[in-house]
Protein backbone atom coordinates (compact mmCIF):
# COMPACT_ATOMS: atom_id res chain seq x y z
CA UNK A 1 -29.48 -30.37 0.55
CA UNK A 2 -27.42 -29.81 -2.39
CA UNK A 3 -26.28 -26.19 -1.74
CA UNK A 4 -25.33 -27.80 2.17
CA UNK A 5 -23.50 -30.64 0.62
CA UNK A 6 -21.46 -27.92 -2.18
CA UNK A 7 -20.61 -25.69 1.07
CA UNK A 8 -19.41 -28.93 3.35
CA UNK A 9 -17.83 -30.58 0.65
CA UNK A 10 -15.14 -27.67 0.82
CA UNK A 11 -14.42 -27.51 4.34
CA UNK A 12 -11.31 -29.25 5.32
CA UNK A 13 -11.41 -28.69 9.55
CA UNK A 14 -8.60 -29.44 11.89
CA UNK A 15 -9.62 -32.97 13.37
CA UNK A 16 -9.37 -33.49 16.94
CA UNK A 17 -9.33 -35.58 19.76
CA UNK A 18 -11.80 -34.65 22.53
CA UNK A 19 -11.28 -37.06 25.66
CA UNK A 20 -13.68 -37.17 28.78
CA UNK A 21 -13.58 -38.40 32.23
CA UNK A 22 -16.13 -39.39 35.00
CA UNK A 23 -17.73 -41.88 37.33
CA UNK A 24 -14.70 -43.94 37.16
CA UNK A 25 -14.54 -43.87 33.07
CA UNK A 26 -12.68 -42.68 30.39
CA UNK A 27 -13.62 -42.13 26.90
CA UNK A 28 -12.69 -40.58 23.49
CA UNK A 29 -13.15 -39.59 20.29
CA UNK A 30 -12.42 -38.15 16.94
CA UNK A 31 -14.31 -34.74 16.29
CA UNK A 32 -14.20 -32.90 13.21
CA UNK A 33 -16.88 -30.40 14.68
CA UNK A 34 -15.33 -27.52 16.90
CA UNK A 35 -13.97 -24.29 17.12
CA UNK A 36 -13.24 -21.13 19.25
CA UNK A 37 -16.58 -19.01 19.77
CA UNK A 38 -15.52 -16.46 21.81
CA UNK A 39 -12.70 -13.83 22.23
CA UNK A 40 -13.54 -12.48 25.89
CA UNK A 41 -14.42 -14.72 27.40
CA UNK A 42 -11.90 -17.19 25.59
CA UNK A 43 -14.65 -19.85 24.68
CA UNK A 44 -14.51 -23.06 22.37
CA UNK A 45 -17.05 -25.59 21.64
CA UNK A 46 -16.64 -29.21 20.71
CA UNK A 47 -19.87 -31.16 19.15
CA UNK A 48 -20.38 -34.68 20.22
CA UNK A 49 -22.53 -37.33 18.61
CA UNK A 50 -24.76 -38.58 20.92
CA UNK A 51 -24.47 -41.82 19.15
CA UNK A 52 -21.38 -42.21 21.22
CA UNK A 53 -19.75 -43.15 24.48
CA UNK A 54 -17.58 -40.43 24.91
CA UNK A 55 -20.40 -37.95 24.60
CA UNK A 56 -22.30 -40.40 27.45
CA UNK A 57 -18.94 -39.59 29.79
CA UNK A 58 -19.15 -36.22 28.88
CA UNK A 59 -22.54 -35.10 29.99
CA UNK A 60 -21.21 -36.12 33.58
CA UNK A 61 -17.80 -34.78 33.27
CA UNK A 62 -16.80 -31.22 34.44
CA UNK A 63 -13.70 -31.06 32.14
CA UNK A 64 -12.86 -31.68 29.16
CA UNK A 65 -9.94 -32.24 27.02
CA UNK A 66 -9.07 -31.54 23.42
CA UNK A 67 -5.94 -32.34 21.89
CA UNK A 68 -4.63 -31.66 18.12
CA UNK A 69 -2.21 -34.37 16.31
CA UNK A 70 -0.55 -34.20 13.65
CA UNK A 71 -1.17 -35.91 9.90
CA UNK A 72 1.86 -38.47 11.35
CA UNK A 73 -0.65 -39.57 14.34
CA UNK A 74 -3.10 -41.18 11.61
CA UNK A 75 -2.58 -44.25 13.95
CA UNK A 76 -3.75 -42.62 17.17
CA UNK A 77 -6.58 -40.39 15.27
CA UNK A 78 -7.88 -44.11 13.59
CA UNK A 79 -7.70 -45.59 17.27
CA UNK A 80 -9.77 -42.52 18.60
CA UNK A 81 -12.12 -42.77 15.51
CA UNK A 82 -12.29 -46.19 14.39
CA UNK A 83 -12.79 -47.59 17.64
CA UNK A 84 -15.78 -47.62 20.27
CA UNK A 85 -15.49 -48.04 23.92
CA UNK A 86 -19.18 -49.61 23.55
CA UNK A 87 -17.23 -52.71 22.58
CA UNK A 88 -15.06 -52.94 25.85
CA UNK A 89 -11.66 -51.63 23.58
CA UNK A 90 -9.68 -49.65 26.25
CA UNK A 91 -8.23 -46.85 23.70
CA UNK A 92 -6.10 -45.70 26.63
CA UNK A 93 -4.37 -49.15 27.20
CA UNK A 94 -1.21 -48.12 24.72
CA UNK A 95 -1.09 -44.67 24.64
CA UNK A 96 0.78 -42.09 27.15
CA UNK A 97 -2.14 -40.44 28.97
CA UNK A 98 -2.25 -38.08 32.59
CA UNK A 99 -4.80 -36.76 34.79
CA UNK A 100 -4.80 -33.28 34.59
CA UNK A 101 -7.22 -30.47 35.87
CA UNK A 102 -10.44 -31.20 36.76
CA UNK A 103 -9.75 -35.12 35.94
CA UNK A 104 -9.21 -34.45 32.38
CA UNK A 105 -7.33 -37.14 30.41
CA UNK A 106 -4.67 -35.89 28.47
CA UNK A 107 -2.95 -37.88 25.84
CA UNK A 108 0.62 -36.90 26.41
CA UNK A 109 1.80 -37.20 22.81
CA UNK A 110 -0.44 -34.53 21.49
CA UNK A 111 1.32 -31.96 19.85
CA UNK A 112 -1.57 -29.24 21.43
CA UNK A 113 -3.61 -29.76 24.03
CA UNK A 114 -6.01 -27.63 26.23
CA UNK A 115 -8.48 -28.79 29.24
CA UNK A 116 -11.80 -26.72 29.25
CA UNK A 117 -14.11 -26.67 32.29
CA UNK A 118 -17.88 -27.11 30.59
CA UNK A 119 -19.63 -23.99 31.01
CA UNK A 120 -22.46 -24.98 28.80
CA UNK A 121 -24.33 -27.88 26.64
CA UNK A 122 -26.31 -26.80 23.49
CA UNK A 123 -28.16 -29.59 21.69
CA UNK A 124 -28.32 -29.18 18.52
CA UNK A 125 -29.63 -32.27 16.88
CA UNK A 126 -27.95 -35.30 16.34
CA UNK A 127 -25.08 -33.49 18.39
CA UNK A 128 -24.22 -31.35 21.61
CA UNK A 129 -21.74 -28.69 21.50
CA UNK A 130 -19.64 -28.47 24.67
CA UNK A 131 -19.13 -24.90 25.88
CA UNK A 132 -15.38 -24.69 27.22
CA UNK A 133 -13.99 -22.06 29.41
CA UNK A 134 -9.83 -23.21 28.66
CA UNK A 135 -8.14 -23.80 31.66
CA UNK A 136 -4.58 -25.55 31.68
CA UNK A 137 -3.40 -25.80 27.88
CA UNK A 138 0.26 -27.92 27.27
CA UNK A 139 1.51 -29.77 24.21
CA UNK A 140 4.21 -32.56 24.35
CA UNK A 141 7.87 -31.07 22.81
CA UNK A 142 9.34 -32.95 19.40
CA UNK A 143 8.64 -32.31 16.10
CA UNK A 144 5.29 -30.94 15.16
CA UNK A 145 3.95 -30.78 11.30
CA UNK A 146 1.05 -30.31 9.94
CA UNK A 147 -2.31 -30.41 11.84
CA UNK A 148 -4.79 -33.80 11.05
CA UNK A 149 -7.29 -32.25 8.89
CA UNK A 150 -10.38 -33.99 7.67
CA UNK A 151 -9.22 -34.76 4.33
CA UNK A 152 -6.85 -37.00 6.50
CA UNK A 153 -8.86 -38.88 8.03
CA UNK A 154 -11.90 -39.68 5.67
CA UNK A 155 -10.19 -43.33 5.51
CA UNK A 156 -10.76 -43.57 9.21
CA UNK A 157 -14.11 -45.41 9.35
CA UNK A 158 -16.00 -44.39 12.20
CA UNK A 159 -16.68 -46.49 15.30
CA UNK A 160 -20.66 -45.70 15.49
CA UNK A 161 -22.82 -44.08 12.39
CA UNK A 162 -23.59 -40.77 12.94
CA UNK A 163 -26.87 -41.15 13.85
């Protein structure tokens, strides 16, 4: 895996925050895996460890959410990452959050958000990509700054292993 590990090690992605919402529960998590696949139709697709509770949520949610920060939300992006609901930690007890299409949580601070109705799941391994077809996008007005990219967040240690 050496030539995998050269390629990876350059990649810096925009991390972000993908939240979920069903049966009464709310979950979240840090995701350095996504990105637009499709032009027309407007697609994107978020990969979720199915070592985690947010991708649990997710397989029964019909929306999703998926919010950039910025490299000053290190705080919120280590609460998101750091943090498991597995142990009972509400990570939506103290921050600003809404119900928006589809039961989506969004977390109002975000800088750039959009709420994608799941339109596929592929598994892929150790993860699941989540098919979004974007349908409400918003971000919340002040300053912006540069996007939380991996390289900001490799201190973050991460609230389940990755397998």
């Amino acid at each position: 895996m050496t030539g995998q590990d050269t390629f990876t090690g350059r990649l810096n992605p925009d991390m972000c925050v993908v939240t979920a919402a069903a049966g009464g529960e709310r979950a979240g998590c840090l995701v350095g895996f996504a990105s637009q696949c499709s032009i027309r139709p407007p697609r994107f697709v978020v990969w979720l460890s199915k070592a985690n509770r947010t991708f649990r949520v997710a397989g029964h949610a019909d929306h999703l959410a998926v919010h950039l920060l910025t490299r000053r939300q290190h705080a919120l992006a280590a609460l998101f990452g750091g943090r498991t609901g597995d142990d009972g930690v509400d990570k939506f007890a103290d921050v600003r959050w809404a119900e928006r299409r589809g039961g989506a949580v969004v977390l109002q601070d975000a800088p750039a958000w959009f709420v994608g109705r799941v339109v596929l799941r592929l598994d892929a391994g150790d993860h699941v990509g989540f098919v979004l077809d974007p349908v409400e996008s918003g971000g919340a007005d002040g300053p912006g700054g540069p996007s939380l990219r991996l390289q900001d967040a490799l201190d973050i240690p991460p609230g389940h292993p990755a397998d």
